[in-house]
Protein backbone atom coordinates (compact mmCIF):
# COMPACT_ATOMS: atom_id res chain seq x y z
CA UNK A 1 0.00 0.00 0.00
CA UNK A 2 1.36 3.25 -1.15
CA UNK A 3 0.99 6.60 1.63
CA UNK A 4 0.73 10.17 0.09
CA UNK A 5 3.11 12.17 2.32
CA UNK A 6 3.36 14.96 0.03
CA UNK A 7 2.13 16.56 -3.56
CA UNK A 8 3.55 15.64 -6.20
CA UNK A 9 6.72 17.84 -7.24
CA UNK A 10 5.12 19.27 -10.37
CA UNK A 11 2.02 21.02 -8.22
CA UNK A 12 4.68 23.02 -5.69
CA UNK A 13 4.68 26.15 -6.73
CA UNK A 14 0.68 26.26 -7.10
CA UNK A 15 0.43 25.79 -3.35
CA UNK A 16 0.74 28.11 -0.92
CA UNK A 17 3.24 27.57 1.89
CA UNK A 18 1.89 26.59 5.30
CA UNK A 19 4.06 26.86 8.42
CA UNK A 20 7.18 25.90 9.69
CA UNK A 21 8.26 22.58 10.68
CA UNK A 22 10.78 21.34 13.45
CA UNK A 23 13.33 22.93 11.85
CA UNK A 24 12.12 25.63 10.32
CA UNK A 25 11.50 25.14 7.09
CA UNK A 26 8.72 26.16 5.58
CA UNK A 27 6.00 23.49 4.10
CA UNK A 28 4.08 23.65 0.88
CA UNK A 29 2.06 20.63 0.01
CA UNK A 30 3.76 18.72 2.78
CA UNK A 31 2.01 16.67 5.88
CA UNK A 32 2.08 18.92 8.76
CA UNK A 33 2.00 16.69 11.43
CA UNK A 34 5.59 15.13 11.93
CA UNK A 35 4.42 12.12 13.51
CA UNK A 36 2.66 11.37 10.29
CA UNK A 37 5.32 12.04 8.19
CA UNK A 38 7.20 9.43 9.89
CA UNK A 39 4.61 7.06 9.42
CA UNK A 40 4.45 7.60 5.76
CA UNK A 41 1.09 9.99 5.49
CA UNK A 42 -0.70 7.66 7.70
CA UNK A 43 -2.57 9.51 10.02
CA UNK A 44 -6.27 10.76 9.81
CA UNK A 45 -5.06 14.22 10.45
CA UNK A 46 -2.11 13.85 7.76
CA UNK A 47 -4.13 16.22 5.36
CA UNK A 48 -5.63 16.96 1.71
CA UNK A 49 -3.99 18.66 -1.05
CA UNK A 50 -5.81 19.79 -3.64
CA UNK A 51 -5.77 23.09 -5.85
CA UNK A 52 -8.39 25.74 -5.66
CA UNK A 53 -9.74 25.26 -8.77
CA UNK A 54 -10.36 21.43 -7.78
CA UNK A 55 -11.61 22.37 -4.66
CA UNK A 56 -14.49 24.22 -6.06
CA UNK A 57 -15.34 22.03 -8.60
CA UNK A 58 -15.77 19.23 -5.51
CA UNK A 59 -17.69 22.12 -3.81
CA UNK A 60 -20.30 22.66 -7.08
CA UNK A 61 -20.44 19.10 -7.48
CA UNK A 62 -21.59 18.57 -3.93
CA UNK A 63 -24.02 21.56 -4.19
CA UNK A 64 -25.32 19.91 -8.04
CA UNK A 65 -26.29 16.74 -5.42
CA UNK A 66 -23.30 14.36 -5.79
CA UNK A 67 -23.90 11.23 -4.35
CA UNK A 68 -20.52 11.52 -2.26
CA UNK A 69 -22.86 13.52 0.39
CA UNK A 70 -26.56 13.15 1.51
CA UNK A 71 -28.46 16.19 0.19
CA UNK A 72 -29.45 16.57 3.93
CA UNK A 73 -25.74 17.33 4.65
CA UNK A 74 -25.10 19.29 1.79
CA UNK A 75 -28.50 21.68 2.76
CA UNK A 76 -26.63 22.42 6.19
């Protein structure tokens, strides 16, 4: 099984930097949490990247009723 720890190279410099880690260097597209990094991405709280342009077209897709969410949960 393959764990995302990071985006992919080629997306960098289309996503904005972060925060520091341990050592001060600053993160773009890179797991936060340093425990998860160590364990290869897996962590619930390891993170999504994604572009915004992707973002909203999950967002419309949700609001055009995707099945992904109930329409209930998509209403609130």
């Amino acid at each position: 099984m393959t764990h995302i720890v990071s985006a992919p190279a080629a997306w960098r410099r289309r996503i904005a930097p972060t925060e520091d880690d341990e050592q001060g260097k600053m993160l773009r597209g890179v797991v936060h949490d340093p425990r998860a990094r160590r364990m290869g991405g897996v962590a619930v709280m390891a993170g999504v990247f994604s572009t915004a342009d992707d973002l909203s077209k999950f967002g419309q897709a949700l609001l055009n009723g995707s099945p992904i969410l109930s329409p209930e949960i998509v209403e609130r």
